[in-house]
N, C-alpha and C. Protein backbone atom coordinates (compact mmCIF):
# COMPACT_ATOMS: atom_id res chain seq x y z
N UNK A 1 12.38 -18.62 21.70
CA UNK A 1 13.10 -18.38 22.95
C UNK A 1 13.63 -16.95 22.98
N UNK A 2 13.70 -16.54 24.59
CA UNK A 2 14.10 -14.71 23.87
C UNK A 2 15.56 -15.19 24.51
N UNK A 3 16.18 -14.77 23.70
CA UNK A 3 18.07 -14.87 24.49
C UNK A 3 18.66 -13.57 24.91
N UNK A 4 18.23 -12.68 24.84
CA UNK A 4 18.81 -11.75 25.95
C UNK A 4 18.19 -11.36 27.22
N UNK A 5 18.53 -10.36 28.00
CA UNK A 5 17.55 -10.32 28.84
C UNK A 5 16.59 -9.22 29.10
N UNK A 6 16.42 -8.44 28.23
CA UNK A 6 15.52 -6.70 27.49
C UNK A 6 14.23 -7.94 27.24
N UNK A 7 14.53 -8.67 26.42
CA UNK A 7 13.63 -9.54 25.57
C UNK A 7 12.81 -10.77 26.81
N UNK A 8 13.43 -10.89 27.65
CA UNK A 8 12.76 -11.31 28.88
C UNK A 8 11.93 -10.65 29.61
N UNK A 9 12.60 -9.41 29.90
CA UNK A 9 11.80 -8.91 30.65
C UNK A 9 10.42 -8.07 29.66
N UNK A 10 10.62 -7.67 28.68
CA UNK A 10 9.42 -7.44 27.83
C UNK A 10 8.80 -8.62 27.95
N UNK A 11 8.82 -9.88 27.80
CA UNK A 11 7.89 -10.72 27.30
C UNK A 11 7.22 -10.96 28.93
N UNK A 12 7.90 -10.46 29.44
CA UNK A 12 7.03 -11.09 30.99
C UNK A 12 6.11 -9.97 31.59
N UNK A 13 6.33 -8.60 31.10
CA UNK A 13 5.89 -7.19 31.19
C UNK A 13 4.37 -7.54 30.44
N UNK A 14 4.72 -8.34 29.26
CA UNK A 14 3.64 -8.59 27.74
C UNK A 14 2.49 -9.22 28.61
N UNK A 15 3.36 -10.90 29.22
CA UNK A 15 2.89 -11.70 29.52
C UNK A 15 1.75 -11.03 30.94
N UNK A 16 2.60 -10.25 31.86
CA UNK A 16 1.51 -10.38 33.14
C UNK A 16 0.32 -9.43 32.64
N UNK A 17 0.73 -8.24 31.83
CA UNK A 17 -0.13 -7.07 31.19
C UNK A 17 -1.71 -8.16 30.97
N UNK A 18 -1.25 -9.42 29.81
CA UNK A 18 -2.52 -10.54 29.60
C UNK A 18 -3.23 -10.58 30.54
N UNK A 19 -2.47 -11.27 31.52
CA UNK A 19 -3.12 -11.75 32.84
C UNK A 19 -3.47 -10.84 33.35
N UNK A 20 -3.38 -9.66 33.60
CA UNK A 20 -4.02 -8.59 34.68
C UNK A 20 -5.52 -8.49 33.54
N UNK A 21 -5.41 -8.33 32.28
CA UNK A 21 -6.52 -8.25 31.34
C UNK A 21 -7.54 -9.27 31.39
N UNK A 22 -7.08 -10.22 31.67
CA UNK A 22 -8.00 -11.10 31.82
C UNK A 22 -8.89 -11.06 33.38
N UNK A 23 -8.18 -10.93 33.80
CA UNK A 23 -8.53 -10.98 35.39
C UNK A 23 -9.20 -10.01 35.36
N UNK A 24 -9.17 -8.50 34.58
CA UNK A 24 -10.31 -7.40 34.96
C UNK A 24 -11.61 -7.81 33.96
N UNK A 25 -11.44 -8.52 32.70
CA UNK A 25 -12.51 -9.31 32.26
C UNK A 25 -13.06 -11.07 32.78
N UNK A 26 -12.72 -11.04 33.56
CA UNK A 26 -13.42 -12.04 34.36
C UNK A 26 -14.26 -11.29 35.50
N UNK A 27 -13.79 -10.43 36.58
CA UNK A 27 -14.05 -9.35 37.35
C UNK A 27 -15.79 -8.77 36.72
N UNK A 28 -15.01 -8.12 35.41
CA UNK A 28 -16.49 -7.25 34.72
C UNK A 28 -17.65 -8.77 34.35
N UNK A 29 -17.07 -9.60 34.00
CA UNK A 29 -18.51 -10.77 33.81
C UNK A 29 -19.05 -11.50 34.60
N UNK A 30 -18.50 -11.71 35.72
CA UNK A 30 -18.96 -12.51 37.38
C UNK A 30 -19.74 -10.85 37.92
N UNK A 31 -19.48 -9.26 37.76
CA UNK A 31 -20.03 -8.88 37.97
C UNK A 31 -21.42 -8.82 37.43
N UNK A 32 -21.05 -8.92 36.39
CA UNK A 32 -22.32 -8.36 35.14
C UNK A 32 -23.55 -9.38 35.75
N UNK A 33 -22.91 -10.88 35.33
CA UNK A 33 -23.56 -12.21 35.48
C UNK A 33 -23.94 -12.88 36.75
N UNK A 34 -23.12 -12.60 37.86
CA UNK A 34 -22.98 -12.89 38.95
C UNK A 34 -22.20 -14.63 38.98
N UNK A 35 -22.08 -14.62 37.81
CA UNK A 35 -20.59 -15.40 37.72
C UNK A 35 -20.53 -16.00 36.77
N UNK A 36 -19.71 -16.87 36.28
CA UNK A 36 -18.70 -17.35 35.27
C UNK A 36 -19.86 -18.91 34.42
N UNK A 37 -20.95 -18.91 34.96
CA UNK A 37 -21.97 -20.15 34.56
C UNK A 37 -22.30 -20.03 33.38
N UNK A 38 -22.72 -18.53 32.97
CA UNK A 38 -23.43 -18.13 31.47
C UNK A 38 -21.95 -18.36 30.62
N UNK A 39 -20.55 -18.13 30.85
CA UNK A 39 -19.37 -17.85 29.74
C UNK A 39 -19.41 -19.82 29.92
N UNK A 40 -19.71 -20.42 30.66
CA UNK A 40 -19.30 -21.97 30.72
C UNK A 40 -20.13 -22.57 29.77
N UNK A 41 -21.72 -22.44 30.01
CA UNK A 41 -22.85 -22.40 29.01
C UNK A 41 -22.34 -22.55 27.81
N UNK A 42 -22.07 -21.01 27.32
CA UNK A 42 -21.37 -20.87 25.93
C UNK A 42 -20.30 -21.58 24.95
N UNK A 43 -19.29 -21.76 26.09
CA UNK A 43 -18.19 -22.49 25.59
C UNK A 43 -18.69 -24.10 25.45
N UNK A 44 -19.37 -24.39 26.46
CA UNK A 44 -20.07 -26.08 25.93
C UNK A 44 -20.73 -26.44 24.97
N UNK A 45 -21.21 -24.89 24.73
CA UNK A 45 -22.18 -25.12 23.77
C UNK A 45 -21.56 -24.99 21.88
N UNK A 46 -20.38 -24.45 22.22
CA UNK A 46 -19.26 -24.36 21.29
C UNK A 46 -18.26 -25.73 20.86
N UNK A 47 -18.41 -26.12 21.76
CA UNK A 47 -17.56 -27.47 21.59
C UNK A 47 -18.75 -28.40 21.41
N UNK A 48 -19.70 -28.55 21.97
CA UNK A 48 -20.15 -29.77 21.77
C UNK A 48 -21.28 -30.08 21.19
N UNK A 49 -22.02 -28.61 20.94
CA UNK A 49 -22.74 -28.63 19.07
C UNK A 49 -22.12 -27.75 18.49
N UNK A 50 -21.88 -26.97 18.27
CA UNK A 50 -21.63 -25.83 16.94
C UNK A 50 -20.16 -26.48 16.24
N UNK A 51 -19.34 -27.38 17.08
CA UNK A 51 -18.05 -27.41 16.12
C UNK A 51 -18.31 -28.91 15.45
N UNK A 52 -19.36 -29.67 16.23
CA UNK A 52 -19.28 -30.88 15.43
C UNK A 52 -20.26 -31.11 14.37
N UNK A 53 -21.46 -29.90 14.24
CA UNK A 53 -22.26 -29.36 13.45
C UNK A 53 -21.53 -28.78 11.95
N UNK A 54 -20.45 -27.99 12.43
CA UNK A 54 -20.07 -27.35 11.14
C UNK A 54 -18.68 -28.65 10.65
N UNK A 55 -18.49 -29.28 11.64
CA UNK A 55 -17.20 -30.30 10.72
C UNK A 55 -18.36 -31.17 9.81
N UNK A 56 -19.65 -31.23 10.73
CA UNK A 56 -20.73 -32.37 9.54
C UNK A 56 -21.18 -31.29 8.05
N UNK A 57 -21.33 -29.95 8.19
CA UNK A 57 -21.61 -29.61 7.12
C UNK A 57 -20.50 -29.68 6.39
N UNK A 58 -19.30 -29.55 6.81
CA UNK A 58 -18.40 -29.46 5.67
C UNK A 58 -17.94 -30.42 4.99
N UNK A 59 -18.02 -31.52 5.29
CA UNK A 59 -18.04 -32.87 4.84
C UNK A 59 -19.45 -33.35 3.74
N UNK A 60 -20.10 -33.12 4.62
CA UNK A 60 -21.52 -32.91 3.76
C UNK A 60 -21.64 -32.10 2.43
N UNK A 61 -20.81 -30.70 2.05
CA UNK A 61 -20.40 -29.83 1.05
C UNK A 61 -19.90 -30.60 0.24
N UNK A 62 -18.96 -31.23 0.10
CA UNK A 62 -18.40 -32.23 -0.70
C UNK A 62 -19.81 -33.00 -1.62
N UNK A 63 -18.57 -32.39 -3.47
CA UNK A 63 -19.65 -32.62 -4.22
C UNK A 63 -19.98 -34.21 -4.33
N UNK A 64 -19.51 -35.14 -3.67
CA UNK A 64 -19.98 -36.34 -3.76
C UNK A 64 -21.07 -36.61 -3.00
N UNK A 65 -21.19 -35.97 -1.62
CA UNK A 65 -22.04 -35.92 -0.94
C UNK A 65 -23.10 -34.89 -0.52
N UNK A 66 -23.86 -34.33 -1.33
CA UNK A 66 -24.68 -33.06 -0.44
C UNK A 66 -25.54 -33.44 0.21
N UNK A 67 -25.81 -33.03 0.94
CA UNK A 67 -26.98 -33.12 2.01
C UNK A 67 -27.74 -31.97 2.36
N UNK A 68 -26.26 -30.36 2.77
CA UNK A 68 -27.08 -29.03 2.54
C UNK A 68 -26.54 -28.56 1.44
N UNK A 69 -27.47 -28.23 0.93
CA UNK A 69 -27.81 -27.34 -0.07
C UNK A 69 -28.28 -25.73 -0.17
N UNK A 70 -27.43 -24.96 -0.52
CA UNK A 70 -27.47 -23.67 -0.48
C UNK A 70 -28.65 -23.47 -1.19
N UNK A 71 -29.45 -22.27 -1.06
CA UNK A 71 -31.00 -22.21 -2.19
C UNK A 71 -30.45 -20.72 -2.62
């Protein structure tokens, strides 16, 4: 919590600074891309193979169980 009010108004100075940053990188990739479909792509494709892929290898690492094997 900020308890004075220097410390407020920095964190909200911090805070919108983010948001204007983000907003000019959303701006530059709907330009680039012609919109936001290819960053959606990615992120699905992050959640719903690559993270449940690497929780199976790491479980799989476990010397009771290998399955991959480093060569």
């Amino acid at each position: 919590m900020c308890n004075n009010r220097n410390e407020k108004k920095a964190k909200r100075r911090e805070l919108s600074s983010l948001i204007d940053n983000a907003k000019q990188i959303i701006k530059r990739f709907t330009k680039h891309y012609g919109s936001l479909e290819p960053l959606w792509q990615k992120i699905k494709y992050k959640s719903d193979v690559r993270s449940p892929i690497s929780k199976l290898m790491e479980v799989c690492e476990d010397d009771d169980f290998k399955l991959f094997q480093k060569n």
